[in-house]
Structures are given as C-alpha cells and as structure tokens.
Protein backbone atom coordinates (compact mmCIF):
# COMPACT_ATOMS: atom_id res chain seq x y z
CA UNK A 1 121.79 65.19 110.62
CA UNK A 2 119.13 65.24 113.22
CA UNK A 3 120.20 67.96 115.93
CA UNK A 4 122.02 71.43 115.77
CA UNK A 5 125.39 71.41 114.71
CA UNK A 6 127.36 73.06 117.35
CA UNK A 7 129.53 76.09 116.32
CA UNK A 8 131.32 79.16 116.95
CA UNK A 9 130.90 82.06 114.21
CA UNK A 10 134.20 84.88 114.44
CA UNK A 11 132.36 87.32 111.70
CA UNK A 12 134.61 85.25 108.90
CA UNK A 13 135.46 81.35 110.23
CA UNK A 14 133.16 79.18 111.18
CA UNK A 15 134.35 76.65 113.47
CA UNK A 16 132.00 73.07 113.21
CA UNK A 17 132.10 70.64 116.22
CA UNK A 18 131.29 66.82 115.29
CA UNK A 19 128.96 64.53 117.65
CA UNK A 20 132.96 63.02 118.48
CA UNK A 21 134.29 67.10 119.44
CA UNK A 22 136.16 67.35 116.61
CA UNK A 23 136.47 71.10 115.31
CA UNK A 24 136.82 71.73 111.57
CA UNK A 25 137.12 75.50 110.14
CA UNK A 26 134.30 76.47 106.83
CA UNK A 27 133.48 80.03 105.35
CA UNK A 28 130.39 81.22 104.35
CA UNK A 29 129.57 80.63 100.82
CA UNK A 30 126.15 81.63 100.44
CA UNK A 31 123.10 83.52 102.66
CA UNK A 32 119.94 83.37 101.90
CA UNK A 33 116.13 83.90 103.26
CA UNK A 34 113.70 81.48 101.26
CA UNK A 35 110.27 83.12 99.79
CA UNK A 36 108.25 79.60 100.73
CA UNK A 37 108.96 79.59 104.60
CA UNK A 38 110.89 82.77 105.31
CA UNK A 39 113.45 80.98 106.84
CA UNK A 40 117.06 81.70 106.87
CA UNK A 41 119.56 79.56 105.27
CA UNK A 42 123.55 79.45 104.79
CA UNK A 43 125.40 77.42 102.75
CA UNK A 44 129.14 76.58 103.70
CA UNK A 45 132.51 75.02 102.82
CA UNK A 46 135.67 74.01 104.64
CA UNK A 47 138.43 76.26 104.74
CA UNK A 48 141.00 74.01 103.98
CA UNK A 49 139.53 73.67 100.62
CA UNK A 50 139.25 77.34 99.82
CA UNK A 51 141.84 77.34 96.87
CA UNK A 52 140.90 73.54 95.64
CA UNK A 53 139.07 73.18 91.76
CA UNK A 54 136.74 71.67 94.04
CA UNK A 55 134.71 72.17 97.43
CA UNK A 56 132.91 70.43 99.53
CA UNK A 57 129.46 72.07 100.39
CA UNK A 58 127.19 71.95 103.59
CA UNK A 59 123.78 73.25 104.04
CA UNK A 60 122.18 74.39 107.08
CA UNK A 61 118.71 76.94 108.55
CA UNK A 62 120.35 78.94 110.72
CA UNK A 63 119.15 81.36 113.61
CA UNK A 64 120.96 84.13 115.29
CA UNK A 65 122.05 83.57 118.73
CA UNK A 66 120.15 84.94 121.16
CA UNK A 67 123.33 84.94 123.65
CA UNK A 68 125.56 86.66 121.27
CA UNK A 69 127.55 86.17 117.79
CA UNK A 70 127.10 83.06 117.02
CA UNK A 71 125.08 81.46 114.77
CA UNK A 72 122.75 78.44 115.81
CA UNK A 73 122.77 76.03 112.84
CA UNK A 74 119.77 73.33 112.46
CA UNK A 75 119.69 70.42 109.89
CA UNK A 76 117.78 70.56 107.44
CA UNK A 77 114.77 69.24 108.17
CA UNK A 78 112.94 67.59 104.80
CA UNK A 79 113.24 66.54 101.25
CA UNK A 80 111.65 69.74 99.71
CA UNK A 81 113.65 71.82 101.62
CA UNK A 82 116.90 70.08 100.29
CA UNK A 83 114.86 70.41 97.04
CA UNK A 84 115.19 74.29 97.82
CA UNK A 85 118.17 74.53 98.94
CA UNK A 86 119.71 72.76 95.85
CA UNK A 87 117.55 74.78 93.31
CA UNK A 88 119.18 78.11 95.22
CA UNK A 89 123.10 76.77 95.10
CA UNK A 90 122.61 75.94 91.34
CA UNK A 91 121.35 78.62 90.10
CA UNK A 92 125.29 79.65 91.66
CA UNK A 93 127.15 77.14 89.25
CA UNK A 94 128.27 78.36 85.72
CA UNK A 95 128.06 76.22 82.83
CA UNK A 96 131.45 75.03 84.24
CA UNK A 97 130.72 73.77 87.11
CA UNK A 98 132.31 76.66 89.07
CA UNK A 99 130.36 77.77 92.25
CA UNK A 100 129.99 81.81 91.95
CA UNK A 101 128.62 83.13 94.84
C-alpha cells in the first residue's frame, strides 16, 4: 500500500474504504507507540472474523485527525518497520498460535 487508507473510526468499528469504495468493518487489535521512531502504530482485523480460530491481520502508523475522531491511517512505509511491527504482534501469539492482545 502506497497512500492512506481512507477510514472512519466510531470509538469501536473501524470502517476501511478500498481504492474501488468498497467499505469493510475491523476492530482494533493492538496500539502501540514504537521506542525506535516514536511513532504510533495499530494493528487491526475484520469484524466479520471476530469469532473465527483464525483472523486476518492489518498493520498501519496512524495519526489522529486533526478535523475530529477519526484516525488517519498511513502504510507502512519500509522493511524494518514491518520488521517492527511483526516483532511487536508476536510477542502477542501464545505457543498456540492464539493472538492475545
């Protein structure tokens, strides 16, 4: 992903809109401010998953909105910060393989 991912943030739902204005609900699995950078980042998965063995998870920096509640989320931007990112959501997953944020 090379732009911001638009979206609308209700204090629970997240509602994604893809590059073809399709809207897709995810909740918040994970917050967190990295040491290296400072910056913010939030980790999430699709609602319609919620009660599945399995989720799908996305990654994102975000900002706060300067116009309001939502949430302004930006890609990723390079391999060590996936690196990060990765090294924060595992240290999440028991021996299992269960995410437990």
């Amino acid at each position: 992903m090379s732009k911001e991912q638009s979206s609308h943030y209700d204090g629970e739902v997240f509602t994604l809109v893809d590059e073809k204005g399709n809207e897709e609900l995810y909740k918040e699995a994970l917050r967190f401010q990295a040491d290296t950078n400072h910056k913010w980042y939030i980790v999430l998965y699709p609602l319609d998953e919620e009660n599945n063995d399995e989720v799908s998870l996305q990654a994102f920096s975000f900002k706060d909105n300067e116009d309001g509640g939502d949430i302004d989320l930006l890609p990723i931007e390079n391999d060590a910060e996936w690196e990060m990112v990765q090294e924060v959501i595992n240290t999440f997953i028991d021996d299992d393989g269960n995410f437990n944020a």
